[in-house]
Protein backbone atom coordinates (compact mmCIF):
# COMPACT_ATOMS: atom_id res chain seq x y z
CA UNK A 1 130.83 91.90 98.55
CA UNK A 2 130.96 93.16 101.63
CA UNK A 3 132.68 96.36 100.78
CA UNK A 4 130.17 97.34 98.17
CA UNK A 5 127.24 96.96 100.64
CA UNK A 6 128.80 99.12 102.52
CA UNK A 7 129.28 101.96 99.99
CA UNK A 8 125.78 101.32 99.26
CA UNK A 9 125.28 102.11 102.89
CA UNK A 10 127.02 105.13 102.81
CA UNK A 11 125.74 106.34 99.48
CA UNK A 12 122.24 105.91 100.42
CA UNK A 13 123.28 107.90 103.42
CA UNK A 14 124.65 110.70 101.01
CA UNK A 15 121.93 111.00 99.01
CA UNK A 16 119.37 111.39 101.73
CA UNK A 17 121.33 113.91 103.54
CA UNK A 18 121.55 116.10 100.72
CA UNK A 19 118.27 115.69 99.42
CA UNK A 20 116.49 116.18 102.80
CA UNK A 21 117.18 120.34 102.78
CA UNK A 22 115.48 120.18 98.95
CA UNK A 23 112.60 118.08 100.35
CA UNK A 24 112.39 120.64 103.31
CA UNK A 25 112.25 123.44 101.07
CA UNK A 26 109.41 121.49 98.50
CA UNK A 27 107.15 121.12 101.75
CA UNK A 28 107.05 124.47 102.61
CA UNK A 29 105.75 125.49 98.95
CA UNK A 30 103.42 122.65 98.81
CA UNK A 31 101.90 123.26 102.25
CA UNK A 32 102.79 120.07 104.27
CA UNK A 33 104.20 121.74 107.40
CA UNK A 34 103.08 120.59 110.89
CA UNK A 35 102.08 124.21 112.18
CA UNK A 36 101.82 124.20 116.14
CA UNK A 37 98.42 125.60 116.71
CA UNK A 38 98.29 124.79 120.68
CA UNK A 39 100.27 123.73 123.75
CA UNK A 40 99.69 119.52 123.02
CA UNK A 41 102.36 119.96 120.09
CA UNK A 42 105.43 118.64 120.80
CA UNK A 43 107.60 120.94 118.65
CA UNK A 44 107.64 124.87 119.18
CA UNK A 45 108.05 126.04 115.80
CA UNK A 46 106.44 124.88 111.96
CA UNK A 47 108.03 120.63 111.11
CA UNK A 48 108.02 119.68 107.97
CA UNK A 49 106.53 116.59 106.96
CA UNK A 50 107.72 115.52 103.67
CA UNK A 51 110.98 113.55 104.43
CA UNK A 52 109.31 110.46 102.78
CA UNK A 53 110.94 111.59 99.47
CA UNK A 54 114.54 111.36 100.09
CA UNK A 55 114.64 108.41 102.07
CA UNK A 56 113.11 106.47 98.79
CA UNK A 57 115.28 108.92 96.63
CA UNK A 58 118.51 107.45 98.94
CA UNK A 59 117.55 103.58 98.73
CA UNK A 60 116.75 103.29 95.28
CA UNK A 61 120.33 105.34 94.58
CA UNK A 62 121.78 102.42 96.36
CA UNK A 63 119.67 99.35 95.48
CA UNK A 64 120.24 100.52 91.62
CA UNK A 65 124.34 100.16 92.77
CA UNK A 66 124.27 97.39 94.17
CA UNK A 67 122.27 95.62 90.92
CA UNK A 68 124.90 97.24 88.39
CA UNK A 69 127.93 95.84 90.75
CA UNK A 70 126.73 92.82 91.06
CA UNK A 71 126.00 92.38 87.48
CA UNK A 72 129.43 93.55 86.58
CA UNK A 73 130.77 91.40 88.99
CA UNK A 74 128.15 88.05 87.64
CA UNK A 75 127.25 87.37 90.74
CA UNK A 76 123.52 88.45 89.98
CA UNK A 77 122.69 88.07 86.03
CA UNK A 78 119.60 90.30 85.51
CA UNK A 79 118.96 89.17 82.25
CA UNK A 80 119.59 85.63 82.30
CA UNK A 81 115.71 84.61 82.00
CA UNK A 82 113.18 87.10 80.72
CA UNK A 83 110.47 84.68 81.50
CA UNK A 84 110.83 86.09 85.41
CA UNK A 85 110.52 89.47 84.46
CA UNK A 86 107.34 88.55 82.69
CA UNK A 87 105.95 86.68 84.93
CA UNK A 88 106.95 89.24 87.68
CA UNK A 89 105.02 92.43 85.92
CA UNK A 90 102.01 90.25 85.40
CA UNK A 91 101.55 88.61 88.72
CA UNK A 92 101.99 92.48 90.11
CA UNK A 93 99.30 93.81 87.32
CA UNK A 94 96.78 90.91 88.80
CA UNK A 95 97.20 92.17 92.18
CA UNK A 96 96.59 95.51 91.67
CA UNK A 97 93.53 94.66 89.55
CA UNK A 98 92.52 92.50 92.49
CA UNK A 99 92.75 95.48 94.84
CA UNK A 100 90.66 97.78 92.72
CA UNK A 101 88.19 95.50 92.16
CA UNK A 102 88.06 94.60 96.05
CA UNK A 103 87.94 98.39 96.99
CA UNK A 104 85.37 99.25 93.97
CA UNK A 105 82.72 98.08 95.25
């Protein structure tokens, strides 16, 4: 068990460091680049600020491994009740309801 978290580790780590330059390169077409316009910036030269992206991209990569180990190896059955899953997308569907009706008004 132990072994697979940590290629999960290091495959979340893999996919974020070569997704980053892709995200760098999708922030400078889309605009969202910290430009320094006086001398309070921190940074000298134009920072992206998209790295969001492959951070997400790298954890689901390794939280989607770690599910299809496990299930291979039974120690998680993902299908064992369906009555979860249902349970689970509805109680998620009220919140967000309750959210839009609390910021509606």
């Amino acid at each position: 068990m132990w072994g697979d978290i940590a290629i999960a580790f290091l495959l979340a780590f893999i996919v974020t460091f070569m997704a980053t330059p892709y995200t760098i390169k999708i922030a400078h077409k889309v605009g969202a680049v910290d430009v320094p316009k006086d001398q309070r910036r921190m940074h000298k030269k134009a920072m992206p600020k998209f790295g969001g992206p492959a951070v997400i991209l790298g954890f689901l990569v390794s939280v989607i491994y770690l599910l299809i180990v496990m299930s291979i190896e039974n120690s998680i059955n993902l299908f064992r009740n369906r009555t979860i899953w249902k349970k689970t997308v509805r109680n998620v569907f009220r919140n967000i309801d309750y959210f839009n009706y609390l910021y509606s008004r």
